[in-house]
C-alpha atoms as a PDB file:
ATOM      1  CA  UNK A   1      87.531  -7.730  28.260  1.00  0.00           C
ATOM      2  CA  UNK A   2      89.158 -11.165  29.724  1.00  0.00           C
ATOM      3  CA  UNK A   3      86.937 -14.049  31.311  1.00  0.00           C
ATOM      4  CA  UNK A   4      87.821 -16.914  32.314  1.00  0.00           C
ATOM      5  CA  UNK A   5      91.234 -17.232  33.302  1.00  0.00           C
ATOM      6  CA  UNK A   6      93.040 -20.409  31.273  1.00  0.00           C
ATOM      7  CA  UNK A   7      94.405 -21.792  34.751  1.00  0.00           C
ATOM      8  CA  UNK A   8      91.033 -22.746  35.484  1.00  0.00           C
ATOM      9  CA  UNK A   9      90.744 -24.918  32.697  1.00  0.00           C
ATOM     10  CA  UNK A  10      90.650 -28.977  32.839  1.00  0.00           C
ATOM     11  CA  UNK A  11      93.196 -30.669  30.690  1.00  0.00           C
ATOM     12  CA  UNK A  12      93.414 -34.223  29.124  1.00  0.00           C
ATOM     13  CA  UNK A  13      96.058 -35.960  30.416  1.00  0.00           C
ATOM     14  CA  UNK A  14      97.691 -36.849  34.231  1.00  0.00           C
ATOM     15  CA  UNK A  15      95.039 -35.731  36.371  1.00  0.00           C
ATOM     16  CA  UNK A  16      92.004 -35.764  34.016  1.00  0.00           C
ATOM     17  CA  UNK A  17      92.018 -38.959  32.962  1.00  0.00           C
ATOM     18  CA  UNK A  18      89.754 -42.730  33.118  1.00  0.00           C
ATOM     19  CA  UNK A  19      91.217 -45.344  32.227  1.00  0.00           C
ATOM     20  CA  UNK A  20      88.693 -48.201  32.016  1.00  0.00           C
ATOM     21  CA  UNK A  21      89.960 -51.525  32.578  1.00  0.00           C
ATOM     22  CA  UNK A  22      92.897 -53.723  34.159  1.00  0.00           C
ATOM     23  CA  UNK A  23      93.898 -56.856  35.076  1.00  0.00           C
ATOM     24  CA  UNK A  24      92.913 -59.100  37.938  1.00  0.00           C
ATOM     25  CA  UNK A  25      93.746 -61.994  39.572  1.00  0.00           C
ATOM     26  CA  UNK A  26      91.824 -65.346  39.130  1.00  0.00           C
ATOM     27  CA  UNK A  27      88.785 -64.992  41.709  1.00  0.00           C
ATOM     28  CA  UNK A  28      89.687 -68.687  43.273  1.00  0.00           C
ATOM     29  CA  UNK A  29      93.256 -66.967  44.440  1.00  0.00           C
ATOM     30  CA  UNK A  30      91.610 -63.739  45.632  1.00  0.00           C
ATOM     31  CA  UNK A  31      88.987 -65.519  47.680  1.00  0.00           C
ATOM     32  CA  UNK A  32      91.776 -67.743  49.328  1.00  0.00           C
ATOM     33  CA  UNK A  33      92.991 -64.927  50.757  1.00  0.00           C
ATOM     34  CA  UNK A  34      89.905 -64.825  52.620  1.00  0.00           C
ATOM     35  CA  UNK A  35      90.447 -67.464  54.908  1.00  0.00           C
ATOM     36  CA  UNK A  36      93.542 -64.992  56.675  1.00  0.00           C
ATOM     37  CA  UNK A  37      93.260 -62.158  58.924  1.00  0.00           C
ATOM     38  CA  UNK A  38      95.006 -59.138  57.417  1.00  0.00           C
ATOM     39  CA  UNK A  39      97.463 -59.148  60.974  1.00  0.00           C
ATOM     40  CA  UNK A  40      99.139 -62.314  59.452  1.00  0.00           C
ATOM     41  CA  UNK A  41      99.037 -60.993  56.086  1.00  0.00           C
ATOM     42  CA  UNK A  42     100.724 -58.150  56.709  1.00  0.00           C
ATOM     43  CA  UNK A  43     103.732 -59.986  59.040  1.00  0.00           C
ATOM     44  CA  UNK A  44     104.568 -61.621  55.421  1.00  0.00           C
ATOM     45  CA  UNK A  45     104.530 -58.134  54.188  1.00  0.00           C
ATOM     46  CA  UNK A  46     107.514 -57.023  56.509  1.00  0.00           C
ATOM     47  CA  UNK A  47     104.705 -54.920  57.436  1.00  0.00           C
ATOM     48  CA  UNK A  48     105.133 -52.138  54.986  1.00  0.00           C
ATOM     49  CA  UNK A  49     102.057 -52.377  53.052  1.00  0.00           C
ATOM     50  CA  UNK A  50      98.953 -51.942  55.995  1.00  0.00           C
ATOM     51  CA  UNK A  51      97.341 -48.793  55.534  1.00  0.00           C
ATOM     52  CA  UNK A  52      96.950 -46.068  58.380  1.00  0.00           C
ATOM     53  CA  UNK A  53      94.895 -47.305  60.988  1.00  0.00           C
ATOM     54  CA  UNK A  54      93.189 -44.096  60.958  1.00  0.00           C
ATOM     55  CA  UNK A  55      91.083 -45.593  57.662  1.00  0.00           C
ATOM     56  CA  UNK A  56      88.682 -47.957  59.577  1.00  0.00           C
ATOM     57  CA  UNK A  57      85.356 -49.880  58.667  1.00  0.00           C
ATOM     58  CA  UNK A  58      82.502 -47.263  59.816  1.00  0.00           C
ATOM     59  CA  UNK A  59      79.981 -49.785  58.803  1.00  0.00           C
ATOM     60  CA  UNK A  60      80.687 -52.892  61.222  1.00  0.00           C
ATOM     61  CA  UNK A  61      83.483 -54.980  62.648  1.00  0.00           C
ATOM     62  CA  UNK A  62      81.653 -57.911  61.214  1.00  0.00           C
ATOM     63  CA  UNK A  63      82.296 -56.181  57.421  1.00  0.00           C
ATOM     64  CA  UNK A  64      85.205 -57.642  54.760  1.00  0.00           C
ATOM     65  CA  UNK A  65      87.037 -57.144  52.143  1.00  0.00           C
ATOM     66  CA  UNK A  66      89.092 -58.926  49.798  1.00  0.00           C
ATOM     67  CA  UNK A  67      89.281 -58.005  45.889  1.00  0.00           C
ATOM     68  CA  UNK A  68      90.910 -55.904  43.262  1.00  0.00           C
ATOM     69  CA  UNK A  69      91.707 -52.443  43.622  1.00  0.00           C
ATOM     70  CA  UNK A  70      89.586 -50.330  41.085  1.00  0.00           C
ATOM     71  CA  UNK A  71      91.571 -46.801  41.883  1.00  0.00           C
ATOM     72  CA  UNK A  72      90.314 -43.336  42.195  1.00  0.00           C
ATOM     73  CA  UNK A  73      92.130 -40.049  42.772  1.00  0.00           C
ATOM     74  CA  UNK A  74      89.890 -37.024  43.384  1.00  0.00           C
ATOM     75  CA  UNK A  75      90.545 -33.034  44.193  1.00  0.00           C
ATOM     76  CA  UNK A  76      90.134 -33.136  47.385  1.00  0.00           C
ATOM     77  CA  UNK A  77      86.565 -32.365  48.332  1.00  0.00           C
ATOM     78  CA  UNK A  78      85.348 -33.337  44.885  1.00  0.00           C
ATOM     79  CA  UNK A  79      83.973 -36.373  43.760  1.00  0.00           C
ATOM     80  CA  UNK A  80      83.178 -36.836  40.413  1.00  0.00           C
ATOM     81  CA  UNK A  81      85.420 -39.853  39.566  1.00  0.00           C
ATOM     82  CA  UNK A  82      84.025 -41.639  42.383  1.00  0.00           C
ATOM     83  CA  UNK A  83      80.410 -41.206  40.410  1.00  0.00           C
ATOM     84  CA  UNK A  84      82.333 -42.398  37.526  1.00  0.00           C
ATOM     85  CA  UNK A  85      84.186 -45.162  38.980  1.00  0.00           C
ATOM     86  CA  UNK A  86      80.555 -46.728  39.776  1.00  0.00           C
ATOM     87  CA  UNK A  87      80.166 -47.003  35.605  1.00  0.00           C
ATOM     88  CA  UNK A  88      84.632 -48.351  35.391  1.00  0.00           C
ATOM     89  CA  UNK A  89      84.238 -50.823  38.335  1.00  0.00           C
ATOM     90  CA  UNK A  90      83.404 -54.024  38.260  1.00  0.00           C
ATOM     91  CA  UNK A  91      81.296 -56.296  40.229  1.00  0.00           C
ATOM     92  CA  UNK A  92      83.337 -57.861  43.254  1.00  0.00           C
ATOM     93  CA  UNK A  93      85.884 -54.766  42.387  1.00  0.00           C
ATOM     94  CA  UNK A  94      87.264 -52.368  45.741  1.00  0.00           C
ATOM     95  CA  UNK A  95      86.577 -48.209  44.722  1.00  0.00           C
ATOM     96  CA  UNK A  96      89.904 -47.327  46.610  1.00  0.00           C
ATOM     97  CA  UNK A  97      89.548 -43.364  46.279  1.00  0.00           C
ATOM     98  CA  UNK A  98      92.727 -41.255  47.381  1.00  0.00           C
ATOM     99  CA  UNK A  99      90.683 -37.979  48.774  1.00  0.00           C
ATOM    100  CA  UNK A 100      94.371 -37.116  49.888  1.00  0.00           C
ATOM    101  CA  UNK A 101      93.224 -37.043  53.702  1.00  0.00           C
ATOM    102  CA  UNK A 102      90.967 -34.297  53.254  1.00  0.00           C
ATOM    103  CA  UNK A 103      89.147 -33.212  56.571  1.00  0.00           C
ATOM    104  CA  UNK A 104      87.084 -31.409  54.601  1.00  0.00           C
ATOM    105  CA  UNK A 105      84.653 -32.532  52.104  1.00  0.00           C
ATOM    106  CA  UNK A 106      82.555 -36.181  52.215  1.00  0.00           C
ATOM    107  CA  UNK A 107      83.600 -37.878  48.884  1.00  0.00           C
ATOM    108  CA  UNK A 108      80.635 -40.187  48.974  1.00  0.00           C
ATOM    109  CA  UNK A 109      77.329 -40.917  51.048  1.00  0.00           C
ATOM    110  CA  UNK A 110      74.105 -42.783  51.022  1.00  0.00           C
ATOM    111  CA  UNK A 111      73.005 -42.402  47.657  1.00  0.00           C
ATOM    112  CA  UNK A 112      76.782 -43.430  46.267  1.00  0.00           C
ATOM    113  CA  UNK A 113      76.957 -46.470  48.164  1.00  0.00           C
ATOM    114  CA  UNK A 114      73.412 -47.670  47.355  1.00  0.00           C
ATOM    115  CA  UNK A 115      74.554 -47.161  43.602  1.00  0.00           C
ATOM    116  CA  UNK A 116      77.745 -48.966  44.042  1.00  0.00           C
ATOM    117  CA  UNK A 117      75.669 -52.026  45.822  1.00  0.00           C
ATOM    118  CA  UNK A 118      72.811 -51.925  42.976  1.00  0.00           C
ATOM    119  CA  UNK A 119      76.706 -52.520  40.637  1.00  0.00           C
ATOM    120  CA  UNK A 120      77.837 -55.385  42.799  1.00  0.00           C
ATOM    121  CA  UNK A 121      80.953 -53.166  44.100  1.00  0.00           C
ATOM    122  CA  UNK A 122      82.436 -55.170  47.142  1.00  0.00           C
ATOM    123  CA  UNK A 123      82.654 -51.771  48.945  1.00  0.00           C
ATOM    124  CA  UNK A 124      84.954 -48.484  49.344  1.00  0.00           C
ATOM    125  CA  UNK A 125      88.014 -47.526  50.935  1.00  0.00           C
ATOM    126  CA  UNK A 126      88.689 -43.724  51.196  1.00  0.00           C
ATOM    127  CA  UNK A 127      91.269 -41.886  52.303  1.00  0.00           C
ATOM    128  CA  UNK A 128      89.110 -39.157  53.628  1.00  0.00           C
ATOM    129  CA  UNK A 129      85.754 -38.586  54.697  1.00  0.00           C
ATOM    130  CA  UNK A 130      82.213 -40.015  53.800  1.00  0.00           C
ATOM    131  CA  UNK A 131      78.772 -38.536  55.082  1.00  0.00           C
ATOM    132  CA  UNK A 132      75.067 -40.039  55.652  1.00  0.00           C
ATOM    133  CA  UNK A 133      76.444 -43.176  57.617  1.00  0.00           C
ATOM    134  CA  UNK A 134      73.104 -43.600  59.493  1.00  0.00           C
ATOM    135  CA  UNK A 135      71.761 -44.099  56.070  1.00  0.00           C
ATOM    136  CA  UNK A 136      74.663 -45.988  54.525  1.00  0.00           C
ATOM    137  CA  UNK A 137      74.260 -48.458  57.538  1.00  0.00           C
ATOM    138  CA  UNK A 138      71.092 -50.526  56.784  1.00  0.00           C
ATOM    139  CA  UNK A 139      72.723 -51.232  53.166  1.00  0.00           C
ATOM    140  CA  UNK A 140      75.091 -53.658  54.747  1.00  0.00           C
ATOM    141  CA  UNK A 141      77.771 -52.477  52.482  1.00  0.00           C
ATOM    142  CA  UNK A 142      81.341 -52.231  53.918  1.00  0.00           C
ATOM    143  CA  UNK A 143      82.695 -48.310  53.895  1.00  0.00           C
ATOM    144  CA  UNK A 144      86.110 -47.710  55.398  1.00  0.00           C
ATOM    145  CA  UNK A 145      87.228 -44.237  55.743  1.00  0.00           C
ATOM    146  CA  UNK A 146      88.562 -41.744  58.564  1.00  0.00           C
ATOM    147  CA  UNK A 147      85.796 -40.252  59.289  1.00  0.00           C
ATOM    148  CA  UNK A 148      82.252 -38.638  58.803  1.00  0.00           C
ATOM    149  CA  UNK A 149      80.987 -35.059  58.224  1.00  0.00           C
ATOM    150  CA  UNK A 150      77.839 -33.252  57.339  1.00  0.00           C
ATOM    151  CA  UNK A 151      79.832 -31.295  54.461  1.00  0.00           C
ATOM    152  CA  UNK A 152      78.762 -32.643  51.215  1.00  0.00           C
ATOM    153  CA  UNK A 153      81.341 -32.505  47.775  1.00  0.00           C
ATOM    154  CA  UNK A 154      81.710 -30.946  44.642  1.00  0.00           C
ATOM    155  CA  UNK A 155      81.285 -32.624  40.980  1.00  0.00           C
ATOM    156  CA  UNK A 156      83.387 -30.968  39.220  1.00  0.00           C
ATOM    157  CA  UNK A 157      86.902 -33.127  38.780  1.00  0.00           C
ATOM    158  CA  UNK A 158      89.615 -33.025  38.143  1.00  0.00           C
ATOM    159  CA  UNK A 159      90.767 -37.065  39.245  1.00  0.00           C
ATOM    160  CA  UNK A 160      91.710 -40.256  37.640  1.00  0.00           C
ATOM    161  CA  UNK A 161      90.763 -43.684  37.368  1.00  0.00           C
ATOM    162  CA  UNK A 162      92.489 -46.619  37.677  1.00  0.00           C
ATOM    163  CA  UNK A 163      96.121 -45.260  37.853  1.00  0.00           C
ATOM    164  CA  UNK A 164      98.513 -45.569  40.783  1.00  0.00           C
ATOM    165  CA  UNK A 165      97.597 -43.927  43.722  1.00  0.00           C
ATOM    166  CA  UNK A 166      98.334 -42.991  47.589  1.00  0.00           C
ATOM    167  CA  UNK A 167      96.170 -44.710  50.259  1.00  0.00           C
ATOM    168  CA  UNK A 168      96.716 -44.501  53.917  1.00  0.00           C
ATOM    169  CA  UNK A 169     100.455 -44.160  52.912  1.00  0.00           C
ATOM    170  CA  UNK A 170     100.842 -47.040  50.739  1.00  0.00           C
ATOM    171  CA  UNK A 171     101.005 -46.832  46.857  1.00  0.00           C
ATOM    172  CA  UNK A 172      97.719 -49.076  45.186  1.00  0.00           C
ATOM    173  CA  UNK A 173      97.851 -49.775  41.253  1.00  0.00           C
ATOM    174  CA  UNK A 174      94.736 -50.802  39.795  1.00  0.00           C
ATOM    175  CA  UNK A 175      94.591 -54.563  40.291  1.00  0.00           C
ATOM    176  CA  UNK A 176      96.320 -54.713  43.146  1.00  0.00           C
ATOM    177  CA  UNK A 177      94.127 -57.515  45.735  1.00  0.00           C
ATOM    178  CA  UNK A 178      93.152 -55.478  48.956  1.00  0.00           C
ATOM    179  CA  UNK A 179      92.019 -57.478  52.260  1.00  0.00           C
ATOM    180  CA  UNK A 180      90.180 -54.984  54.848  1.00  0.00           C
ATOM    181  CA  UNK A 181      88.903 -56.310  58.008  1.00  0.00           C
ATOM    182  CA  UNK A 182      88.067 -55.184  61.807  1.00  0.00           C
ATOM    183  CA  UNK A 183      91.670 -55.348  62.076  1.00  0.00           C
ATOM    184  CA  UNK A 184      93.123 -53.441  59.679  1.00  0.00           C
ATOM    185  CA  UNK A 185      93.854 -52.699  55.556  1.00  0.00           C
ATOM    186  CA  UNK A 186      97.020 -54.423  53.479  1.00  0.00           C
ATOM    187  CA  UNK A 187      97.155 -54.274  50.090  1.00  0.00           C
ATOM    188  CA  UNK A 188      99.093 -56.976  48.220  1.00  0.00           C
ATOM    189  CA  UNK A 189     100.673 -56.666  45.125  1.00  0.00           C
ATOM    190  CA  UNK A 190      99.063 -58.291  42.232  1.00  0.00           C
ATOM    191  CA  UNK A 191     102.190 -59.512  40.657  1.00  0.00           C
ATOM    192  CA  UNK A 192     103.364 -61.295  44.229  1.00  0.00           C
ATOM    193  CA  UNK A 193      99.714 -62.057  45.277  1.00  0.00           C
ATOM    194  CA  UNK A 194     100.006 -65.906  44.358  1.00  0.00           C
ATOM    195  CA  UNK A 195     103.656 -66.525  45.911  1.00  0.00           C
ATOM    196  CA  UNK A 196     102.329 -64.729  49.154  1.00  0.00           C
ATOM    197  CA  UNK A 197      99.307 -66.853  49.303  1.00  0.00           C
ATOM    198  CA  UNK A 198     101.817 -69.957  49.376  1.00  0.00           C
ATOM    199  CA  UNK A 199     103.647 -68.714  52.435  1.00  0.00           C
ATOM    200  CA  UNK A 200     100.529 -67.465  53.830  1.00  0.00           C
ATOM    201  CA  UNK A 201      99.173 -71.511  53.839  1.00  0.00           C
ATOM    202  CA  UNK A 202     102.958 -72.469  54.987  1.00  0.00           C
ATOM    203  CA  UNK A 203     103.044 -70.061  58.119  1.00  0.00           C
ATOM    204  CA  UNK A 204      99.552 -71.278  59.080  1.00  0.00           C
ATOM    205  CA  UNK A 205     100.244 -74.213  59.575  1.00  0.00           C
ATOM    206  CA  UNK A 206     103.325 -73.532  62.044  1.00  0.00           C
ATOM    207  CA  UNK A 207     101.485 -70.740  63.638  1.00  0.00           C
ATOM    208  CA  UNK A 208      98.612 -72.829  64.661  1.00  0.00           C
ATOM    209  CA  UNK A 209     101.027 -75.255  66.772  1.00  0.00           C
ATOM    210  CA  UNK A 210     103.032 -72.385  68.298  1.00  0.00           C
ATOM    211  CA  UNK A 211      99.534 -70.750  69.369  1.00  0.00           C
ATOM    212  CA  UNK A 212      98.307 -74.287  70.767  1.00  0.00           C
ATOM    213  CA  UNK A 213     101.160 -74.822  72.498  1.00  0.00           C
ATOM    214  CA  UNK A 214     101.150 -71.201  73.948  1.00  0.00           C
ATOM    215  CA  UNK A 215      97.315 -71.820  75.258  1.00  0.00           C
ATOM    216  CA  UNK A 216      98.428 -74.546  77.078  1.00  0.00           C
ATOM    217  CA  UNK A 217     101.650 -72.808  78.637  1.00  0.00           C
ATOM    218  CA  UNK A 218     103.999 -74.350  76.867  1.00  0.00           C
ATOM    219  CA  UNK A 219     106.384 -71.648  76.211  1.00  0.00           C
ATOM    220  CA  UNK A 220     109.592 -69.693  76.368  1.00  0.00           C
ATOM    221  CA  UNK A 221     110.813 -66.541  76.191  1.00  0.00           C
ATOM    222  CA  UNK A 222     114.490 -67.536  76.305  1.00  0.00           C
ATOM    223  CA  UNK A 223     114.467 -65.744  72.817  1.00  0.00           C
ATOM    224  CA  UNK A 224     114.340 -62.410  74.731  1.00  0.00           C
ATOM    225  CA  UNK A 225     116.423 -63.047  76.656  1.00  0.00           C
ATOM    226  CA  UNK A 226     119.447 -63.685  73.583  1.00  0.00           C
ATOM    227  CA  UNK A 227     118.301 -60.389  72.105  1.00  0.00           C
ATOM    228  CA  UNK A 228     118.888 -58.744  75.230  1.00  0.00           C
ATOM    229  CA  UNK A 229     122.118 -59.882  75.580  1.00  0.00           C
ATOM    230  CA  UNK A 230     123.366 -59.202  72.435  1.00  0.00           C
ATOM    231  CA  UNK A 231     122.570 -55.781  72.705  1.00  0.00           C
ATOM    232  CA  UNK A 232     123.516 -55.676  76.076  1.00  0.00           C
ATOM    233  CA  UNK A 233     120.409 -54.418  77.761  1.00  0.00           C
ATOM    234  CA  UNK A 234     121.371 -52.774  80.843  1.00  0.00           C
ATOM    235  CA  UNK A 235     119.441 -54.715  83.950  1.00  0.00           C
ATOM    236  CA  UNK A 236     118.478 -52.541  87.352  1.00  0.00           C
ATOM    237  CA  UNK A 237     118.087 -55.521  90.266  1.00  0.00           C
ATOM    238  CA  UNK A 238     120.183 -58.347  91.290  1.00  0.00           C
ATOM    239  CA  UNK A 239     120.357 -61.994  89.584  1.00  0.00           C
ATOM    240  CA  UNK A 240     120.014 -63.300  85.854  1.00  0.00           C
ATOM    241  CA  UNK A 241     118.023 -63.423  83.513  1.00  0.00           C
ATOM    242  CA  UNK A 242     116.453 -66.836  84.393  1.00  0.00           C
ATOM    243  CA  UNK A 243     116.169 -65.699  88.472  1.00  0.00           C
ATOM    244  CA  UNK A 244     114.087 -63.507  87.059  1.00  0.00           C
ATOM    245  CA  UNK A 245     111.775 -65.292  85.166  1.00  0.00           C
ATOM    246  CA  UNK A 246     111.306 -66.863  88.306  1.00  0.00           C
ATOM    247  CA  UNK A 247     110.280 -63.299  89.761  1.00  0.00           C
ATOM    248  CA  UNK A 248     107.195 -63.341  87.495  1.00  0.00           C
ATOM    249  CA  UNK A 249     105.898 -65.777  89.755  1.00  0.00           C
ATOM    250  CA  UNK A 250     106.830 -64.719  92.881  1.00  0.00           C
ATOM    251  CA  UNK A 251     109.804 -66.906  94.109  1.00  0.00           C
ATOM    252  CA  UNK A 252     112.043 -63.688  94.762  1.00  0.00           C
ATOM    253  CA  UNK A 253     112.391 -61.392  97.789  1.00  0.00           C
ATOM    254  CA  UNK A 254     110.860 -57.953  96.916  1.00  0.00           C
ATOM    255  CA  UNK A 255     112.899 -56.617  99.763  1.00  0.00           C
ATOM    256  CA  UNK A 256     116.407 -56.564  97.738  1.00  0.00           C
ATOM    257  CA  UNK A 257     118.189 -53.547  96.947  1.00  0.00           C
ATOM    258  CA  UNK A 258     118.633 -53.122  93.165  1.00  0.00           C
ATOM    259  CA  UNK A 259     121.592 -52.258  91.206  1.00  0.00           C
ATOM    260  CA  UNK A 260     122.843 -52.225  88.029  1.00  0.00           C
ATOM    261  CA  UNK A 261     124.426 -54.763  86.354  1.00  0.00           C
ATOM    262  CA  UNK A 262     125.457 -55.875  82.634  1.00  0.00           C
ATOM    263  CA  UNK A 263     123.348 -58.606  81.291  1.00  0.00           C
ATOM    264  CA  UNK A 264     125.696 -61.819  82.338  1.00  0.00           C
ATOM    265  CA  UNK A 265     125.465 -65.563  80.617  1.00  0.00           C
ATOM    266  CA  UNK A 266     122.165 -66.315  80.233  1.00  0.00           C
ATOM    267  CA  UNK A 267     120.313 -69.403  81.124  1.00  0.00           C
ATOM    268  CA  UNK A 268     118.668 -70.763  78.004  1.00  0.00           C
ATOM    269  CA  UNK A 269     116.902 -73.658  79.258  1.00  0.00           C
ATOM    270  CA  UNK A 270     112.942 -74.305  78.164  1.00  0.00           C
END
């Protein structure tokens, strides 16, 4: 008489595997990247490497995060790697857990997240669900995720840690430096991390004087107005470009019949 069928078995290998270290990036550059919001970060990015801003901070707009990724790919609804990943990680480490957007299963709760804090984990980042947030709450300890249920997981595998993995739609490898805020997540790759952080400084400084300028009121947006032209926006109402500027604050005659006209020579004056 048969039993258990083989394709039920766990093998070693992709899938079923720990791996249990991996570089990092000196601490003093990964707590520079502290001092920037991940909106500016993520402009140096070309903005291909936020997460989806369905994974947001359940535990407080006033929680951060900034440190290496200590990856974690589970069965969906399961979570024993994530158990294990509290023995891999270590302290100032990111549990980054690919649940592969399970609406499910939790992969973690209260007693997980008091565990990782007792290990000096910065905090978790799931793509998935978590449970037991009223208790999770009073730990202080930064959880972002997509959601919450009642529906607790399994502990029986298969998953990996600290291999490449899928969160929010970007690819994380273990190491990578991940900055989470009330804002948003980007992850940064470690090997472009420092050269970033230089540009990051550089753009700050011209930012600041463009936003200073633009509290004040001293601005343009003669820019639009180029891009418009060259792609030959069509414009419904009579006058240019710079008449109607002028119709932001009220100096033209509501009155006027509208038609269409190609965008003509624009006035680029600031």
């Amino acid at each position: 008489m048969v039993a258990k069928p083989f394709t039920a078995e766990m093998h070693p290998g992709p899938g079923f595997r720990v791996r249990l270290d991996f570089p990092r990036l000196d601490r003093e550059i990964m707590d520079e990247y502290r001092e920037f919001v991940t909106p500016d970060i993520s402009d140096l990015l070309n903005r291909l490497y936020s997460m989806d801003p369905a994974i947001t901070c359940l535990t407080g707009s006033h929680h951060q995060l900034c440190g290496p990724a200590c990856t974690v790919k589970v069965f969906p609804g399961d979570n024993l790697m994530v158990h294990k990943s509290l023995d891999v990680a270590k302290p100032g480490d990111i549990v980054v857990v690919d649940a592969g957007r399970s609406p499910m299963n939790a992969v973690l709760g209260d007693l997980v997240s008091t565990k990782a804090k007792h290990r000096q984990i910065a905090g978790f980042i799931v793509d998935g669900l978590i449970r037991d947030l009223p208790a999770i709450l009073p730990l202080d300890f930064p959880v972002f995720a997509r959601g919450t249920t009642t529906v607790g997981p399994m502990h029986r595998g298969p998953g990996e840690i600290n291999y490449p993995i899928s969160c929010g739609g970007i690819v994380v490898n273990p190491g990578d430096l991940v900055v989470g805020d009330a804002a948003g997540i980007v992850v940064i790759p470690q090997d472009i991390a420092l050269e970033l952080l230089e540009r990051l400084k550089g753009h700050r400084e011209s930012n600041a004087a463009y936003l200073a300028a633009v509290r004040v009121g001293d601005f343009s947006n003669a820019w639009v107005d180029r891009l418009l032209e060259k792609h030959e926006c069509l414009v419904v109402g009579e006058g240019s470009f710079a008449e109607a500027g002028a119709t932001a604050h009220g100096s033209w005659n509501d009155n006027r019949t509208p038609k269409e006209v190609r965008v003509g020579p624009l006035d680029n004056s600031v």
